[in-house]
N, C-alpha and C. Protein backbone atom coordinates (compact mmCIF):
# COMPACT_ATOMS: atom_id res chain seq x y z
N UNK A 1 174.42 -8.26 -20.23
CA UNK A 1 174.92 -6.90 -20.42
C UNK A 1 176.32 -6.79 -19.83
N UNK A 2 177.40 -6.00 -20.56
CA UNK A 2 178.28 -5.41 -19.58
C UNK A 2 178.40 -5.24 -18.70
N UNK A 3 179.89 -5.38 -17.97
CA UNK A 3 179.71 -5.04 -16.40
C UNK A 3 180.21 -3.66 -16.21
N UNK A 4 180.65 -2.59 -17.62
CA UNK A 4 181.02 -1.42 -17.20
C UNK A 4 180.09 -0.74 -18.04
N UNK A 5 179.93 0.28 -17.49
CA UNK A 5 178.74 1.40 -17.97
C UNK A 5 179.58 2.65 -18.36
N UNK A 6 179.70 2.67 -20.26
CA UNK A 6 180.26 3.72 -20.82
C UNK A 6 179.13 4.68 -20.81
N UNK A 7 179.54 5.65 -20.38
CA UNK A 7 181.38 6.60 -20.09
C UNK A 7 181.52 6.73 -18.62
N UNK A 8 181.02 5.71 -17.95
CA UNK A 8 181.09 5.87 -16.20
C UNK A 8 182.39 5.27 -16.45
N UNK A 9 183.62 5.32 -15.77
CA UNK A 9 184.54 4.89 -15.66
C UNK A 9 185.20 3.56 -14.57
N UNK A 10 185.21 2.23 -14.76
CA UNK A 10 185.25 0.73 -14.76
C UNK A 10 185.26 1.38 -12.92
N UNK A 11 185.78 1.72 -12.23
CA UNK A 11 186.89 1.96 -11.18
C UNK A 11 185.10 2.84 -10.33
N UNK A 12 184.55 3.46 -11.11
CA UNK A 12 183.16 4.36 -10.26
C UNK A 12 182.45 3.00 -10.00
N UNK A 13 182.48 2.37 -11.23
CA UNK A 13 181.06 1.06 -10.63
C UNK A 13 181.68 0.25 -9.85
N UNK A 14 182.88 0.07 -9.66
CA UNK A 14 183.21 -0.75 -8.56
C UNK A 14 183.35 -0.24 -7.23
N UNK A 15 183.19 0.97 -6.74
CA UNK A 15 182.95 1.77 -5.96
C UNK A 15 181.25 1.93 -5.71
N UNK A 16 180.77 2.04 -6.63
CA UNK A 16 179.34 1.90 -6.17
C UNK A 16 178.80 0.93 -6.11
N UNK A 17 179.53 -0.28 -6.77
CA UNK A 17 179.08 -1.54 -6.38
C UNK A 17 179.66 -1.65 -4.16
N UNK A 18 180.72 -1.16 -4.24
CA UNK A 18 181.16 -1.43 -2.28
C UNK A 18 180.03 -0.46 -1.53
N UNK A 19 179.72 0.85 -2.05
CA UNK A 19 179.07 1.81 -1.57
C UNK A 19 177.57 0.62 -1.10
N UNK A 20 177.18 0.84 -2.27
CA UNK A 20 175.85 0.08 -1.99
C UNK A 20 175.71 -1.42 -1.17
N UNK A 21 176.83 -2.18 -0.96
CA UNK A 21 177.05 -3.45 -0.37
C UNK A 21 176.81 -2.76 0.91
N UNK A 22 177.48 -1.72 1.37
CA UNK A 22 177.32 -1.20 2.75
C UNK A 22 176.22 -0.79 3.24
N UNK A 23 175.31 -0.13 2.41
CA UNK A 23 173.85 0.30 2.71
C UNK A 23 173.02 -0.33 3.06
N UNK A 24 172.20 -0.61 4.16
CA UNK A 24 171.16 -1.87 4.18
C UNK A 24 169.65 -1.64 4.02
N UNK A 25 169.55 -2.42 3.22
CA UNK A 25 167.93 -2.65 2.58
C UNK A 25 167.09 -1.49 3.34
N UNK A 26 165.94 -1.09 2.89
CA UNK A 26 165.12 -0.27 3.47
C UNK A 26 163.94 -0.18 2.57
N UNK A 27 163.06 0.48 3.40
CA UNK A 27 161.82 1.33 2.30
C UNK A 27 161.58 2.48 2.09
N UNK A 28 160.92 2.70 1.16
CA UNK A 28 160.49 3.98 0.67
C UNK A 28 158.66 3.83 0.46
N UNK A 29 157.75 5.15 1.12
CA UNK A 29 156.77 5.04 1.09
C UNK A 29 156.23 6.04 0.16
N UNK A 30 154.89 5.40 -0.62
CA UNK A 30 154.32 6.08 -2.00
C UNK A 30 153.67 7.37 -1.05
N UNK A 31 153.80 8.21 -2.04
CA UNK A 31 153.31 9.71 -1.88
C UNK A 31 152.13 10.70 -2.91
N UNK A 32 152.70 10.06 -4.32
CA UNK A 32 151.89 10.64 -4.88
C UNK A 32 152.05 10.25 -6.02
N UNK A 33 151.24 10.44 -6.66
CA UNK A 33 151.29 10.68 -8.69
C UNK A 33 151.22 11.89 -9.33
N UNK A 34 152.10 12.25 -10.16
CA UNK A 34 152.49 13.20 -10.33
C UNK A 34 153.31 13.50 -11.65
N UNK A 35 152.97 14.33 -12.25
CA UNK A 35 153.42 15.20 -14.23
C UNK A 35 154.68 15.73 -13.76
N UNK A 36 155.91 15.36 -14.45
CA UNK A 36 156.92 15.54 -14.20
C UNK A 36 157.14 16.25 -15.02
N UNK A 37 158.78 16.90 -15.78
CA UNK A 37 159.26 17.64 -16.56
C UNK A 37 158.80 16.58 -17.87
N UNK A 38 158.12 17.29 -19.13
CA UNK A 38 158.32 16.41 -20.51
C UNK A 38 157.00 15.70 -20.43
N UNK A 39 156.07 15.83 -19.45
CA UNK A 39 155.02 14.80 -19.11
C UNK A 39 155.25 13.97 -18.56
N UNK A 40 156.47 13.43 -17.74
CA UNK A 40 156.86 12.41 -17.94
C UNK A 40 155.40 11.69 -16.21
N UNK A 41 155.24 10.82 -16.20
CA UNK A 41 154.31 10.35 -15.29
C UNK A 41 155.31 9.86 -14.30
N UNK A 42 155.70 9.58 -13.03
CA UNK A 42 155.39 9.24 -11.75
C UNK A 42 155.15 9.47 -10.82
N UNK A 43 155.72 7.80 -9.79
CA UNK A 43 154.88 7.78 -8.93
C UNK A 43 156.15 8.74 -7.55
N UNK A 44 155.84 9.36 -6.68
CA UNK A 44 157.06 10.25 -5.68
C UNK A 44 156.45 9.66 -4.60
N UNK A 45 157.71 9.56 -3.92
CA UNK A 45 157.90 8.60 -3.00
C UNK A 45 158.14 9.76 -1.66
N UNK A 46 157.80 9.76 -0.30
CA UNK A 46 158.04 10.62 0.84
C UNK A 46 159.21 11.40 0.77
N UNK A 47 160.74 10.39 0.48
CA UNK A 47 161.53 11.34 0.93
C UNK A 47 162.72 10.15 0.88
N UNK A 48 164.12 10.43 0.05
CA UNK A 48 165.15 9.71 1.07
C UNK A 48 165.34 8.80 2.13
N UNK A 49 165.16 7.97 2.03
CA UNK A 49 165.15 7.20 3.76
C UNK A 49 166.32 7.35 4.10
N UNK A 50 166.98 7.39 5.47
CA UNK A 50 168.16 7.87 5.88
C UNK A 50 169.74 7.16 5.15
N UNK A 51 169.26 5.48 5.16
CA UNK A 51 170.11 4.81 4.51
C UNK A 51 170.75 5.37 3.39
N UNK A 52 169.39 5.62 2.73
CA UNK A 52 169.92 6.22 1.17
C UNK A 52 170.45 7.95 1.17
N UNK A 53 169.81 8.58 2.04
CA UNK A 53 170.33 9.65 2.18
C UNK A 53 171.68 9.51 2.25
N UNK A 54 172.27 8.68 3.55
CA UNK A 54 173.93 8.54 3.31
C UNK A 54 174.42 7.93 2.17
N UNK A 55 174.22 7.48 1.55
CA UNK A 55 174.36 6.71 0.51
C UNK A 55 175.42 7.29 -1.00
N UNK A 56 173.87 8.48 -0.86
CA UNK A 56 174.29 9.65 -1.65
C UNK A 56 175.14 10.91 -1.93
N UNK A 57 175.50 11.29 -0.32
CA UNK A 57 176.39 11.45 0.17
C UNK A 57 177.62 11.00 0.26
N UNK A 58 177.65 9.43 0.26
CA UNK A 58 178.92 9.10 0.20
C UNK A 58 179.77 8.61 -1.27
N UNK A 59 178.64 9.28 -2.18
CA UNK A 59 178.55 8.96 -3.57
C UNK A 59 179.52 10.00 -3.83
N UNK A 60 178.48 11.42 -3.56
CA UNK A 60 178.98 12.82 -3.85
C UNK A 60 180.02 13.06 -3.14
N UNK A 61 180.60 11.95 -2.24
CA UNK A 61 182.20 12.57 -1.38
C UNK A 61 183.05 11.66 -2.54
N UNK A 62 183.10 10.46 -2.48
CA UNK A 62 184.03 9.25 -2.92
C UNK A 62 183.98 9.99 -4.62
N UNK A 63 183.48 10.42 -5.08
CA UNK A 63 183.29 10.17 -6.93
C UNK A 63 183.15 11.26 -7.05
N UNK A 64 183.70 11.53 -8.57
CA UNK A 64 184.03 12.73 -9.08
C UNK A 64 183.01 13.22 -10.36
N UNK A 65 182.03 13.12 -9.62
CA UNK A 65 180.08 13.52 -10.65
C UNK A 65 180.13 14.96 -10.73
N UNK A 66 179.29 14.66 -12.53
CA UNK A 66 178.35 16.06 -12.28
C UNK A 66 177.78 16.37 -11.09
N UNK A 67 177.74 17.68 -10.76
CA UNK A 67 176.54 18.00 -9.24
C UNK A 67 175.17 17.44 -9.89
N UNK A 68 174.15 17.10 -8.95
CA UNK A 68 172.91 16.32 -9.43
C UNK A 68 171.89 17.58 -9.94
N UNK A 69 171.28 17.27 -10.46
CA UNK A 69 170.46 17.73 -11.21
C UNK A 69 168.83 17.48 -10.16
N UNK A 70 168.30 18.80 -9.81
CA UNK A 70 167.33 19.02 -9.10
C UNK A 70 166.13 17.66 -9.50
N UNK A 71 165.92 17.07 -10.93
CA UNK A 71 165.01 15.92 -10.68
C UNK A 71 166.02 14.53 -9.69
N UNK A 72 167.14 14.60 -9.69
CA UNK A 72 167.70 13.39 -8.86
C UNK A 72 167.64 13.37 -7.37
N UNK A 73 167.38 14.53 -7.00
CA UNK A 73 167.10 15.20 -5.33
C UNK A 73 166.03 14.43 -4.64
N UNK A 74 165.21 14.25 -5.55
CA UNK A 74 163.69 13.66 -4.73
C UNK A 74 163.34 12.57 -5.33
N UNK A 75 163.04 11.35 -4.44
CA UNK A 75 162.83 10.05 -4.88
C UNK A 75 161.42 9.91 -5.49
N UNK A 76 161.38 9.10 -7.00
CA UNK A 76 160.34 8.79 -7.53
C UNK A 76 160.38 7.69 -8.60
N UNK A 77 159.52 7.32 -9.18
CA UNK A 77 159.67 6.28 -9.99
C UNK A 77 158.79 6.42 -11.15
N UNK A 78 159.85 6.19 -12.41
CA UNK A 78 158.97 6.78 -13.64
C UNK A 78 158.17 5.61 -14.18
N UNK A 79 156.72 5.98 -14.22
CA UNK A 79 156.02 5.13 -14.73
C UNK A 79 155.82 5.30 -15.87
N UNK A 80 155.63 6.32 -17.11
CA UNK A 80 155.81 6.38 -18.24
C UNK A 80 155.78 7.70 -18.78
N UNK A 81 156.75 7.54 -20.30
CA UNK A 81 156.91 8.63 -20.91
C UNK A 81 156.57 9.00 -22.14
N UNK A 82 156.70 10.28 -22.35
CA UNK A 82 156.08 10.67 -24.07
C UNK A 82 157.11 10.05 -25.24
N UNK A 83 156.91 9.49 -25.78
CA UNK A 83 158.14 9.03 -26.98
C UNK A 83 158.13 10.28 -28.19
N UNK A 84 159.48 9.92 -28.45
CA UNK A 84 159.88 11.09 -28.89
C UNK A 84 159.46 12.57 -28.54
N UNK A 85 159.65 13.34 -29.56
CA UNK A 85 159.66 14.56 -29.21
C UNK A 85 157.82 15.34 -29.05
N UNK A 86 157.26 14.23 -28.63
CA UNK A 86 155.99 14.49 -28.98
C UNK A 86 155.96 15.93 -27.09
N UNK A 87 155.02 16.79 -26.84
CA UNK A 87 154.31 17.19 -25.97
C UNK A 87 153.13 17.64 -25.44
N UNK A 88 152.64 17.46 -24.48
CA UNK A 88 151.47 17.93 -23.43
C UNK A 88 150.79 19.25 -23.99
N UNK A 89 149.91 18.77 -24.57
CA UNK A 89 149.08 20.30 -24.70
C UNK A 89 149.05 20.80 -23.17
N UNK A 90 148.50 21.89 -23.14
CA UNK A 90 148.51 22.60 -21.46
C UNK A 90 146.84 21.89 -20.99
N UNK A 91 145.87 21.91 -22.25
CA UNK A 91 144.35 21.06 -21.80
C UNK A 91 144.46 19.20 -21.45
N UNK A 92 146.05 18.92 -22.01
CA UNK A 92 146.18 17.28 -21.81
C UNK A 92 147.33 17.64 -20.70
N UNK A 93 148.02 18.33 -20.23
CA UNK A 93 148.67 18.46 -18.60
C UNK A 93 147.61 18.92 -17.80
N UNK A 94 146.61 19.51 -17.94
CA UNK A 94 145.40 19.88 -16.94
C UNK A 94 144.65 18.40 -16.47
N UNK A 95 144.51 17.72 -17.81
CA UNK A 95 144.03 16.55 -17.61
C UNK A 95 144.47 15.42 -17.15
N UNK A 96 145.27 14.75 -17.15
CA UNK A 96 147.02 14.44 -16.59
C UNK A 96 146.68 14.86 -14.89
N UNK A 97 146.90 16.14 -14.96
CA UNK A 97 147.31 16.36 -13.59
C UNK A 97 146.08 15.86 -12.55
N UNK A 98 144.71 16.37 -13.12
CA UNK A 98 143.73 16.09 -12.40
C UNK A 98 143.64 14.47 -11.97
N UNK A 99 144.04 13.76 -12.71
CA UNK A 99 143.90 12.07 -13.25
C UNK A 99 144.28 11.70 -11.87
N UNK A 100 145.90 12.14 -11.62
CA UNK A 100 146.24 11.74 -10.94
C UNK A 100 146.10 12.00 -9.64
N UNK A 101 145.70 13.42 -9.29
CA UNK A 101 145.44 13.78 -8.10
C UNK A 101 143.89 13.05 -7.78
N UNK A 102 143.46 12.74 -8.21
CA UNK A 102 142.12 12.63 -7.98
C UNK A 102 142.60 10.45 -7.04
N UNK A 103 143.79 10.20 -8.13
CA UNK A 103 144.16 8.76 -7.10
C UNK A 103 145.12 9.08 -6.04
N UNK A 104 146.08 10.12 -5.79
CA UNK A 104 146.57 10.28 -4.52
C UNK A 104 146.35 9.83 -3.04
N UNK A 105 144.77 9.75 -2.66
CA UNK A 105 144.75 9.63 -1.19
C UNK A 105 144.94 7.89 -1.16
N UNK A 106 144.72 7.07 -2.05
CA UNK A 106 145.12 6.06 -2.42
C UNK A 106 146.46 5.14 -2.41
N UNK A 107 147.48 6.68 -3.39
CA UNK A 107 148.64 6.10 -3.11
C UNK A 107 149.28 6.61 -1.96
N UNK A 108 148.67 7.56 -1.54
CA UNK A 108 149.35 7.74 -0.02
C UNK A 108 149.42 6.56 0.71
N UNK A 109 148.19 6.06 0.93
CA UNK A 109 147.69 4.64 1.78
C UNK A 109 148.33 3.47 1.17
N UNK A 110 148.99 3.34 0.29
CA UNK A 110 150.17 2.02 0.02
C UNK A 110 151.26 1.51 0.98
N UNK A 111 151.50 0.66 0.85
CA UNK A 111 152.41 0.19 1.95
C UNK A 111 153.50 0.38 1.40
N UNK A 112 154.71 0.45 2.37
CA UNK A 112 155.77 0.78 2.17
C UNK A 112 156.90 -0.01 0.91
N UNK A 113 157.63 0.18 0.07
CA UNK A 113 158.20 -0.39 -0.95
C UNK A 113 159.32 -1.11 -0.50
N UNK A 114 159.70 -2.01 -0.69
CA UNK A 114 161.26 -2.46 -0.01
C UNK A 114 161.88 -2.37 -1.12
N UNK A 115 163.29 -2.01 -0.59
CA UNK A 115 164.11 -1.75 -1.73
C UNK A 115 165.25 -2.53 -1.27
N UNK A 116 166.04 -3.54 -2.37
CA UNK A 116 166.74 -4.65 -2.12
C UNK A 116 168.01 -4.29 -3.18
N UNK A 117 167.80 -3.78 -3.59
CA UNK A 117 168.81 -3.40 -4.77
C UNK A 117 168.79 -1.75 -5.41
N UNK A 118 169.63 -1.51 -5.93
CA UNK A 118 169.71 -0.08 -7.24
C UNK A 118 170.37 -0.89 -8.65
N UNK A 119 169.89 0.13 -9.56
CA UNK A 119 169.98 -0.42 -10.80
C UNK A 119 170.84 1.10 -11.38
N UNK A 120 172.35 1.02 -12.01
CA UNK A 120 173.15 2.10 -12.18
C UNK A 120 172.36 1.83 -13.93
N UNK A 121 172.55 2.45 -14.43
CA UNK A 121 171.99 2.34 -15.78
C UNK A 121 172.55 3.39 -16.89
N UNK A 122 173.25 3.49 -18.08
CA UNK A 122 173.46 3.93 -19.25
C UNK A 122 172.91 4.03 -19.82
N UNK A 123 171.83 5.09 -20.69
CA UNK A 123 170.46 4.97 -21.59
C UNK A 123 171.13 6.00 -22.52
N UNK A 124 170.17 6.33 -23.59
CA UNK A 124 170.33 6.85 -24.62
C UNK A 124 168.70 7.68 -24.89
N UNK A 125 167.39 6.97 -24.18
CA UNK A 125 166.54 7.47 -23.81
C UNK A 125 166.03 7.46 -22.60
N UNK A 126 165.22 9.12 -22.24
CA UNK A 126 165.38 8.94 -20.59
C UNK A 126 164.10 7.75 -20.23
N UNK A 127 162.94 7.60 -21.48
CA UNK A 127 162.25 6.40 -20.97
C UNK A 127 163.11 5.04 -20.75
N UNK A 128 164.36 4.76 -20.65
CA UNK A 128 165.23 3.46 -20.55
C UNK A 128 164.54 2.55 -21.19
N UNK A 129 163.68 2.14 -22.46
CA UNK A 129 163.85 1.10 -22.87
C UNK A 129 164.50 0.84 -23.68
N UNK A 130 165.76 1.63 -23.79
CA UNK A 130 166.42 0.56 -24.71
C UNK A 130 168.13 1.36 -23.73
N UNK A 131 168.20 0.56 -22.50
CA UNK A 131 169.63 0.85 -21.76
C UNK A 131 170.65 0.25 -22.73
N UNK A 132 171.88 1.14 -22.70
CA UNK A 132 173.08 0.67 -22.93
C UNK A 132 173.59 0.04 -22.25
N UNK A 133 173.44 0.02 -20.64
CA UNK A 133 174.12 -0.68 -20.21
C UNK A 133 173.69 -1.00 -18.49
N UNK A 134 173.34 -1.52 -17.70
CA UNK A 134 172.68 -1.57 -16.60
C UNK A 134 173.42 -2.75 -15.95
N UNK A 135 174.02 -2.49 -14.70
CA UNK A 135 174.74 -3.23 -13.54
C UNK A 135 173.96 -3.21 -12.43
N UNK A 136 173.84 -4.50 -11.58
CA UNK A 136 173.13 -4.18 -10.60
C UNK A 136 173.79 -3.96 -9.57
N UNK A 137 173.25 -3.18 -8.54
CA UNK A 137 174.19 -2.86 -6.93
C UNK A 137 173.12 -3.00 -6.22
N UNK A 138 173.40 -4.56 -5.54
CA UNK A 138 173.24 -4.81 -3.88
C UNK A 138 172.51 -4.57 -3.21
N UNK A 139 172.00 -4.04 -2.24
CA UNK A 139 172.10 -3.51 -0.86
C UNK A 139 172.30 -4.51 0.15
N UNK A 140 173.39 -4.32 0.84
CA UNK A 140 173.41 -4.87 2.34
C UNK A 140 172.83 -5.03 3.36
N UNK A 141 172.91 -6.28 4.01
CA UNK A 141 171.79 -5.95 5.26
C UNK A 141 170.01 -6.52 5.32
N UNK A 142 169.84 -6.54 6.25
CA UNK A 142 168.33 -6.77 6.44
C UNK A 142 167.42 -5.72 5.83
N UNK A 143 166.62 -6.38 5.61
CA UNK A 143 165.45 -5.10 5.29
C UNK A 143 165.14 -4.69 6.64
N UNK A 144 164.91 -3.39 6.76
CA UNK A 144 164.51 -2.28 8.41
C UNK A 144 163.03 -1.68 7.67
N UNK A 145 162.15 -2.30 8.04
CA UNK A 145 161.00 -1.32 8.03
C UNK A 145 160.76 0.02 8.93
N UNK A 146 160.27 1.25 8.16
CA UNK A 146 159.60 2.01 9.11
C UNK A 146 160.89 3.15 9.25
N UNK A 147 161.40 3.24 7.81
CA UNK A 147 162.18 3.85 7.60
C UNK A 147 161.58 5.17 7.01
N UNK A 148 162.06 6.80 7.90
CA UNK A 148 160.97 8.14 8.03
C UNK A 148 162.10 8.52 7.23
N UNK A 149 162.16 9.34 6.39
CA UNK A 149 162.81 10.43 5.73
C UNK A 149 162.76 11.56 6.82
N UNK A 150 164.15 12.44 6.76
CA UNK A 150 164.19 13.29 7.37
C UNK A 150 163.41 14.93 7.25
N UNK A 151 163.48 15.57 7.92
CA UNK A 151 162.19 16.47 7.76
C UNK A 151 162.69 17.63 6.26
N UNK A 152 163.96 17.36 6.11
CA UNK A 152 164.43 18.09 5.15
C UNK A 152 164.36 17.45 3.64
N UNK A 153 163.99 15.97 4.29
CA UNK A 153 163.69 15.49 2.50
C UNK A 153 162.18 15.45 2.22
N UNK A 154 160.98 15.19 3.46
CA UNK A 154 159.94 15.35 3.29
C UNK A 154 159.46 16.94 2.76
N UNK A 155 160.22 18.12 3.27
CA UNK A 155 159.90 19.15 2.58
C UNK A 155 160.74 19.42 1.38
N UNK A 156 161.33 18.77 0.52
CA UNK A 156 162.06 18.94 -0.74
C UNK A 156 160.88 18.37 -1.58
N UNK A 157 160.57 16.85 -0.97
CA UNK A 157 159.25 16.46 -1.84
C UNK A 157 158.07 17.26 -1.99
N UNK A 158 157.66 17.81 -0.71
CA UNK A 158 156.04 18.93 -0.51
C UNK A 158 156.36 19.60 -1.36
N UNK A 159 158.34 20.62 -1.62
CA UNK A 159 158.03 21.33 -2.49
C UNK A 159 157.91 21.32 -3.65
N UNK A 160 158.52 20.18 -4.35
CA UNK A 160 158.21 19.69 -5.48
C UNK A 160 156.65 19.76 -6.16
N UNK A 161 156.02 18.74 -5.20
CA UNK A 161 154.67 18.88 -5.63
C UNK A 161 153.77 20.12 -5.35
N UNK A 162 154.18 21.07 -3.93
CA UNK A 162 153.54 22.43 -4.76
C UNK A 162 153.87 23.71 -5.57
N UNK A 163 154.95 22.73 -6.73
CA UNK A 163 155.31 23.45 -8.08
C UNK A 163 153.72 23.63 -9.04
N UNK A 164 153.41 22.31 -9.14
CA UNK A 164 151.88 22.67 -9.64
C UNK A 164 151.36 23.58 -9.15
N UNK A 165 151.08 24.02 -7.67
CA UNK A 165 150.55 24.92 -7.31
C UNK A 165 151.14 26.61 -7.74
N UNK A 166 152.22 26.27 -8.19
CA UNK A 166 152.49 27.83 -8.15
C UNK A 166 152.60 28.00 -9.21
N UNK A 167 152.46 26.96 -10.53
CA UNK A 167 151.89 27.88 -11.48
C UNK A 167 150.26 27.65 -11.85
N UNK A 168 149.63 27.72 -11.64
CA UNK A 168 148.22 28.37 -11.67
C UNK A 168 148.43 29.71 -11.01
């Protein structure tokens, strides 16, 4: 694949390629499963680990981005999506939702994820299988286990997930 990601501009990925060289390895711990916007299924992760918290920060100082978009706020990982324009009856999101809550205390109890790299990515669909263009960035450093999200990203995630709750 390419090493520049259109319409990111050549000069951002080489900046987030140094950004991320600086960051050092860390984890992120599973939290939950969980019906996203569109159906989309994953898995949400505690919270930011501090590393990455600065990270992002030094993204949103150095580079000249859209402001993020409330799903980029809280760490998670998409395990799968509806193709095309298909959607969730409200009796197949009831069902969905239960599915997964019912494995939660489960993925709570997972061990922590190490994260060794980010993947910048160009898609055309938000399921990414078919990227335009994907560069990898780094991370620096040892892996540090036992990495806590701060109390302000653990409650961005709680509130996320009691969005379900507030609509019933």
């Amino acid at each position: 694949m390419p090493d520049t990601l259109a319409p990111l501009p050549v000069e951002y990925a080489a900046t987030l390629r140094d950004l991320a060289a600086a960051t050092r390895s860390c984890t992120l711990s599973p939290r939950a499963l969980f019906v996203a916007w569109h159906g989309v299924l994953v898995l949400v992760l505690d919270g930011f680990s501090p590393p990455l918290q600065a990270l992002k920060e030094s993204i949103n100082t150095k580079l000249d981005l859209t402001p993020e978009n409330f799903g980029s706020k809280w760490p998670k990982v998409t395990l799968g999506a509806l193709s095309g324009e298909r959607e969730l009856s409200a009796a197949e999101l009831e069902l969905l939702h239960a599915t997964c809550t019912s494995f939660n205390n489960r993925v709570a109890s997972m061990p922590p994820l190490p994260l060794w790299r980010l993947s910048l990515a160009s898609y055309t669909r938000r399921s990414l299988e078919a990227p335009l263009a994907v560069i990898e960035l780094p991370l620096g450093g040892p892996l540090a286990n036992g990495d806590t999200p701060s109390t302000s990203e653990a409650e961005r995630v709680a509130s996320v997930l009691s969005e379900w709750d507030d609509r019933q």
